[in-house]
N, C-alpha and C. Protein backbone atom coordinates (compact mmCIF):
# COMPACT_ATOMS: atom_id res chain seq x y z
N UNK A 1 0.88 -53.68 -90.39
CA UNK A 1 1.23 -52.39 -89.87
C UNK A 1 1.72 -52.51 -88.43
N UNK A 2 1.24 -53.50 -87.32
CA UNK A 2 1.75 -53.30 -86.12
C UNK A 2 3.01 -53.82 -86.16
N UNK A 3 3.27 -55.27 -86.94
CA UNK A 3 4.74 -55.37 -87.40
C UNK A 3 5.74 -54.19 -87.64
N UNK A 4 5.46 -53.25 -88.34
CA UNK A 4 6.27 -52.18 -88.70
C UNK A 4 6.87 -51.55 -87.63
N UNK A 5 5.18 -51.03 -86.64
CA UNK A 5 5.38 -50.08 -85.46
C UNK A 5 6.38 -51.03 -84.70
N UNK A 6 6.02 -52.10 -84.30
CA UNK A 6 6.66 -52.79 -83.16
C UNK A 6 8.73 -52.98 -84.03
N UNK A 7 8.95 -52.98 -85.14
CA UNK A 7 9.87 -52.85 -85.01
C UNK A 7 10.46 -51.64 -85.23
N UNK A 8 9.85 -50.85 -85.72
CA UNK A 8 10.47 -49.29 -85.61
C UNK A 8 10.68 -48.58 -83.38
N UNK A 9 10.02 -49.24 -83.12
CA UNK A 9 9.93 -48.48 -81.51
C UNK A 9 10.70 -49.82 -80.99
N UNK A 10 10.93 -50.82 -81.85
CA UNK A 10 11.89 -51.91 -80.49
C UNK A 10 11.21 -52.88 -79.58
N UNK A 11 9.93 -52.86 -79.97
CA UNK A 11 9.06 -53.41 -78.78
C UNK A 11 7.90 -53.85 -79.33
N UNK A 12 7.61 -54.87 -79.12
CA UNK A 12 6.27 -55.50 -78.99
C UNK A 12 5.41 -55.11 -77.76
N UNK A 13 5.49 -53.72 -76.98
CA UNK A 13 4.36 -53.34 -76.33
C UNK A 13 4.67 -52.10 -76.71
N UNK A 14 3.19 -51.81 -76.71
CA UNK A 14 3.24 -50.17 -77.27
C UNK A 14 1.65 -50.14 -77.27
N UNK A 15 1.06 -48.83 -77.21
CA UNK A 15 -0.77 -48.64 -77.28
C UNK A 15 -1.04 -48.68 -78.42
N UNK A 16 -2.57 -49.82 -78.36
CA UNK A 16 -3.27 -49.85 -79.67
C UNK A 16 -4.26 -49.69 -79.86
N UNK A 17 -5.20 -49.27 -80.49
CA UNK A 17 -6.71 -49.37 -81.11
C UNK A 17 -6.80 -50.35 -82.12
N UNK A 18 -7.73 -50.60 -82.66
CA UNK A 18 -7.99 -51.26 -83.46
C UNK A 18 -9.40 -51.22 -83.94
N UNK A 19 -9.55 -50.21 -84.68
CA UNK A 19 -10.94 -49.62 -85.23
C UNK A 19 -11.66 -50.43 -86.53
N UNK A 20 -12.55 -50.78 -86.00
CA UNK A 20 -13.38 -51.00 -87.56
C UNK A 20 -14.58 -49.86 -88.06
N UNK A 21 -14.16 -49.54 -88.95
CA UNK A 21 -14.90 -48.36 -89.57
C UNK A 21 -16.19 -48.82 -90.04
N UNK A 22 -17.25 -47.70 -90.14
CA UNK A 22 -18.14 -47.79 -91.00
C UNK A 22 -19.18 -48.74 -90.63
N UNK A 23 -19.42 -48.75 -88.59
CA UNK A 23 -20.40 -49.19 -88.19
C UNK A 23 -21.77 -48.99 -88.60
N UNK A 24 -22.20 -47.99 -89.10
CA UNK A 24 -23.19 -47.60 -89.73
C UNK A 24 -23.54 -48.74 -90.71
N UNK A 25 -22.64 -48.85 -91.39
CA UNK A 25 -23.21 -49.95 -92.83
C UNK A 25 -23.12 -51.20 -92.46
N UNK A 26 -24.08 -51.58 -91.59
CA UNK A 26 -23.92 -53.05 -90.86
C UNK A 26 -24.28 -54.23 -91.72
N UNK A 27 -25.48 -53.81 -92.79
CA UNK A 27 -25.88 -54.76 -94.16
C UNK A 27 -24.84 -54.83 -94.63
N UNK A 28 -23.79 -54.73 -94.95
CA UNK A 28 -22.22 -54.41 -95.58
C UNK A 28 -21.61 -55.05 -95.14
N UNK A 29 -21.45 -55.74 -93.92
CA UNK A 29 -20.37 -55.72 -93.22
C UNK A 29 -19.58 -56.55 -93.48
N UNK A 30 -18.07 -57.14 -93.90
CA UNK A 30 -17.75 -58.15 -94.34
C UNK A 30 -16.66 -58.24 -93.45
N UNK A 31 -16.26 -57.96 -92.12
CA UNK A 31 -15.92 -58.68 -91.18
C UNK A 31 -16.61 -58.45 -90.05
N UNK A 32 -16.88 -59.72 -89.17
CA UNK A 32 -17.92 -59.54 -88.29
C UNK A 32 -17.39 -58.38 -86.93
N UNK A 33 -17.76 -58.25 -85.89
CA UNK A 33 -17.51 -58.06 -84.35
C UNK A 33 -16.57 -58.44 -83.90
N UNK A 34 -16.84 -60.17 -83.87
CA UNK A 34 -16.31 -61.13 -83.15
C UNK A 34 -14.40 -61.34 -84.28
N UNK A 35 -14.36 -61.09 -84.80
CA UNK A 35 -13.58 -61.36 -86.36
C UNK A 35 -12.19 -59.78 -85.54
N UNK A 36 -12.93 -58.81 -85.67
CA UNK A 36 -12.47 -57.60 -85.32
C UNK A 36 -11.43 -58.30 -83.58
N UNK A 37 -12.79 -58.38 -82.88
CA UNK A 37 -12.38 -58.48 -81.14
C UNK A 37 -11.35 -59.27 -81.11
N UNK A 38 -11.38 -60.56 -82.08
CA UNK A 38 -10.35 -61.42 -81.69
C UNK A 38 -9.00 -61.13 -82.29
N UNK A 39 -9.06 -60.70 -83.58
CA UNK A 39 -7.79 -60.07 -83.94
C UNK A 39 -6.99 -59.16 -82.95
N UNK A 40 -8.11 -58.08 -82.17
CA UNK A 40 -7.31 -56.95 -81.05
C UNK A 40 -6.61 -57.68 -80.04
N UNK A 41 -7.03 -58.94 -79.79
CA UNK A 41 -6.82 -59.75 -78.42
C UNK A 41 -5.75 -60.32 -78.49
N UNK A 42 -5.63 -60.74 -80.37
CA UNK A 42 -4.05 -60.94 -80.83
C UNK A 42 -2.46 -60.16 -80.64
N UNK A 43 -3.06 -59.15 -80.99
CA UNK A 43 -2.07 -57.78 -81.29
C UNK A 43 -2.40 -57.27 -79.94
N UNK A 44 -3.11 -57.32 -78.96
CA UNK A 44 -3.30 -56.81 -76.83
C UNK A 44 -3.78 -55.54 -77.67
N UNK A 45 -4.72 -55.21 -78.09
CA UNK A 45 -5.42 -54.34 -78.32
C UNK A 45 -6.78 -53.73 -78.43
N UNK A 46 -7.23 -53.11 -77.86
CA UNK A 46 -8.66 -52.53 -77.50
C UNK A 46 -9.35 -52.72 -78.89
N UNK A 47 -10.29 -53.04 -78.78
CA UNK A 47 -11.05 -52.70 -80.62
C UNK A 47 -12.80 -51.82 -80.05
N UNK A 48 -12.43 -51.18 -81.06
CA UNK A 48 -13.60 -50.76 -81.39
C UNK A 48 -14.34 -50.27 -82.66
N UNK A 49 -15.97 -50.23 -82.66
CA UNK A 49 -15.98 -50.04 -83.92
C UNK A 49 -16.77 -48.47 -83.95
N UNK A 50 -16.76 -48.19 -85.05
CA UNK A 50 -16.89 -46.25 -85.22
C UNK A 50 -17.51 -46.18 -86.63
N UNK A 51 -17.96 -45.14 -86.87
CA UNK A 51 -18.06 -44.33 -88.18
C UNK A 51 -17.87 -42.94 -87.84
N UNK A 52 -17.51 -42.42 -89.16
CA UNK A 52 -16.94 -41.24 -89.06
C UNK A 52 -18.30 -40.36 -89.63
N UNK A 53 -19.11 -41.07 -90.43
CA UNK A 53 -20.13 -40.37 -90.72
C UNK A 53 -21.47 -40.04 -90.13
N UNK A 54 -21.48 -40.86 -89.34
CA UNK A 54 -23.17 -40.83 -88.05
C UNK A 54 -22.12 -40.29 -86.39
N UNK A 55 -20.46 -40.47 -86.59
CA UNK A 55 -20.09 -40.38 -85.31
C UNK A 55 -19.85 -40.79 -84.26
N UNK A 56 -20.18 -41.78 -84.41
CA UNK A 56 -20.59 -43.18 -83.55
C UNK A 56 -18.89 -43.60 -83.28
N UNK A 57 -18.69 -43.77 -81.69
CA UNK A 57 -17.58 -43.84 -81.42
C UNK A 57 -15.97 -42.94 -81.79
N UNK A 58 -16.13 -41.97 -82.66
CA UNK A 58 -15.26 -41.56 -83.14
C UNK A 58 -14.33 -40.63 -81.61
N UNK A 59 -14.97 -40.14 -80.64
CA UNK A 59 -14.07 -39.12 -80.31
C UNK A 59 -13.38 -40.13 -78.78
N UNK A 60 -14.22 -41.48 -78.52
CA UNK A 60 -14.02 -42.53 -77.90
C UNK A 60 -12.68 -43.48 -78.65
N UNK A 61 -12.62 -43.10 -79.56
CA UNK A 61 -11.20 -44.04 -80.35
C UNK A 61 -10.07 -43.23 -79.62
N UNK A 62 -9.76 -42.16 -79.47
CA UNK A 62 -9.17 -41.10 -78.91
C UNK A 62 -8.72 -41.31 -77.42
N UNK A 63 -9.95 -40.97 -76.96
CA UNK A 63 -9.74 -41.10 -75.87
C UNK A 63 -9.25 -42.66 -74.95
N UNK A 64 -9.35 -43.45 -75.48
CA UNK A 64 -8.97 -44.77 -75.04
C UNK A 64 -7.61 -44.99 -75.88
N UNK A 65 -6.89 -44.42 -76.70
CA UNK A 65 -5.62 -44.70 -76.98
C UNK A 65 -4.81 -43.33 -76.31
N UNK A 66 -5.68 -42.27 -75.70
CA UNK A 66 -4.82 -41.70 -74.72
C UNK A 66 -4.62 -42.27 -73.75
N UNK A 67 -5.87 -43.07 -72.82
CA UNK A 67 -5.31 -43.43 -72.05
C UNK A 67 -4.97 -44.41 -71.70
N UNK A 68 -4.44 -45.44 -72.81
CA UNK A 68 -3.36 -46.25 -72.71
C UNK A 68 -1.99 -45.82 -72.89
N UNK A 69 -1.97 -44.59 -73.19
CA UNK A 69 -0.43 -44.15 -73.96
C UNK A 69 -0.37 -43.75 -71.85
N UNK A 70 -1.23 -43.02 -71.29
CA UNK A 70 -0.88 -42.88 -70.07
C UNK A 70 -0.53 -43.80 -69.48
N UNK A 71 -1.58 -44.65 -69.09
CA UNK A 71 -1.40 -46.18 -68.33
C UNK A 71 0.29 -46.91 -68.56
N UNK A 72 0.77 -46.35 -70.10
CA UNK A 72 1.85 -47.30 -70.49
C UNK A 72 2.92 -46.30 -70.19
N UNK A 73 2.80 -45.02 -69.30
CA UNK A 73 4.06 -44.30 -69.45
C UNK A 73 4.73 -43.76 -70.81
N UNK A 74 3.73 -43.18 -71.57
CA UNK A 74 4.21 -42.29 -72.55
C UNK A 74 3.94 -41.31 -72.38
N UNK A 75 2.91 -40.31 -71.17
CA UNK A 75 2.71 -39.05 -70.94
C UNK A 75 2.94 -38.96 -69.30
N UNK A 76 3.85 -37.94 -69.36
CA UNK A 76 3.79 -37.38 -67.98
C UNK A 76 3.06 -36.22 -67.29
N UNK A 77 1.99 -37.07 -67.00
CA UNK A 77 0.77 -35.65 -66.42
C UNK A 77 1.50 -34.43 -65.68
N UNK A 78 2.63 -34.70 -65.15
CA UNK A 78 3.63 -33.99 -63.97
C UNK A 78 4.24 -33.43 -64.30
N UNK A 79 4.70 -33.56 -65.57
CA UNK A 79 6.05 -32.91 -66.23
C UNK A 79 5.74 -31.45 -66.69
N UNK A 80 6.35 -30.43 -66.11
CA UNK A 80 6.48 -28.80 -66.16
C UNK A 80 6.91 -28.67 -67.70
N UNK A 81 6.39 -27.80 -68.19
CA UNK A 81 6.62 -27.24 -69.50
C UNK A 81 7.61 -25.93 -69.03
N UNK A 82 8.61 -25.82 -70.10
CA UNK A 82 9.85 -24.94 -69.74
C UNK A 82 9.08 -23.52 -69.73
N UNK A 83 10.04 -23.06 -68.94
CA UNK A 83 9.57 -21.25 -68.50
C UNK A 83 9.69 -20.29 -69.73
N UNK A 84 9.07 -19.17 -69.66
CA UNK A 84 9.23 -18.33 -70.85
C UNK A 84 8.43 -19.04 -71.71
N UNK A 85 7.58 -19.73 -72.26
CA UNK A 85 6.84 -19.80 -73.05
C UNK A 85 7.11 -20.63 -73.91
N UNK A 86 8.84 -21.23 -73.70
CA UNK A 86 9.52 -21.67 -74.65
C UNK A 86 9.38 -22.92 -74.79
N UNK A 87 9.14 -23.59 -76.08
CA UNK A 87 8.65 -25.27 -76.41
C UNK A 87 9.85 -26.33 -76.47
N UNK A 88 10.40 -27.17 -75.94
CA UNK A 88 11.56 -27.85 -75.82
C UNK A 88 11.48 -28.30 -77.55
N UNK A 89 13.00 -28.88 -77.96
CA UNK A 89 12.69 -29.23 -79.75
C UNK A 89 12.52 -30.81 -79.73
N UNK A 90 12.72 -31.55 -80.50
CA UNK A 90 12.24 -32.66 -80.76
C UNK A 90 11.39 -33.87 -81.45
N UNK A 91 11.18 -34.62 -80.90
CA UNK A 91 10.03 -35.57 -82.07
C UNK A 91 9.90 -37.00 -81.09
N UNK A 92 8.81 -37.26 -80.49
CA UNK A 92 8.30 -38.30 -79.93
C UNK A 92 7.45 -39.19 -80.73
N UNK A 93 8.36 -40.45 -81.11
CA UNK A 93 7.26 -41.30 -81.18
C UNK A 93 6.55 -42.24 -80.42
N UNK A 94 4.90 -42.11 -79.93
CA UNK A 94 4.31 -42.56 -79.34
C UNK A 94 4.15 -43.92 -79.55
């Protein structure tokens, strides 16, 4: 999948996560921590691990691929939204 992204956007840099789900079921686990971390380090990507069902890390996946999309110049904290209420048209891919 990062193959894809990186050639659909042109670039081999772009913000990543790299989530392993389903920290909760740690008796389960059939790739380790260390397995996860080093793959992210491959692809320059943050990893972390989450479940969606205890919650654990979930709203932290978020917030750390916002603020790499900042850090990397994909959001402009500065940038004025047009007058009148009105939404510019378009489609950004992040």
């Amino acid at each position: 999948m990062r193959d894809q992204i990186a050639r659909v956007k042109d670039s081999e840099k772009f913000p990543l996560v790299l989530v392993g789900n389903k920290c909760d079921l740690a008796d389960q686990r059939v790739i380790t921590t260390e397995q996860g971390e080093s793959l992210a380090t491959k692809f320059n990507a943050k990893f972390i691990e989450a479940s969606a069902k205890t919650r654990i890390n979930v709203e932290d996946i978020f917030l750390t691929l916002l603020r790499l999309i900042i850090v990397a110049g994909g959001i402009d904290k500065k940038k004025k939204q047009p007058k009148g209420g009105k939404k510019s048209k378009g489609c950004n891919l992040l």
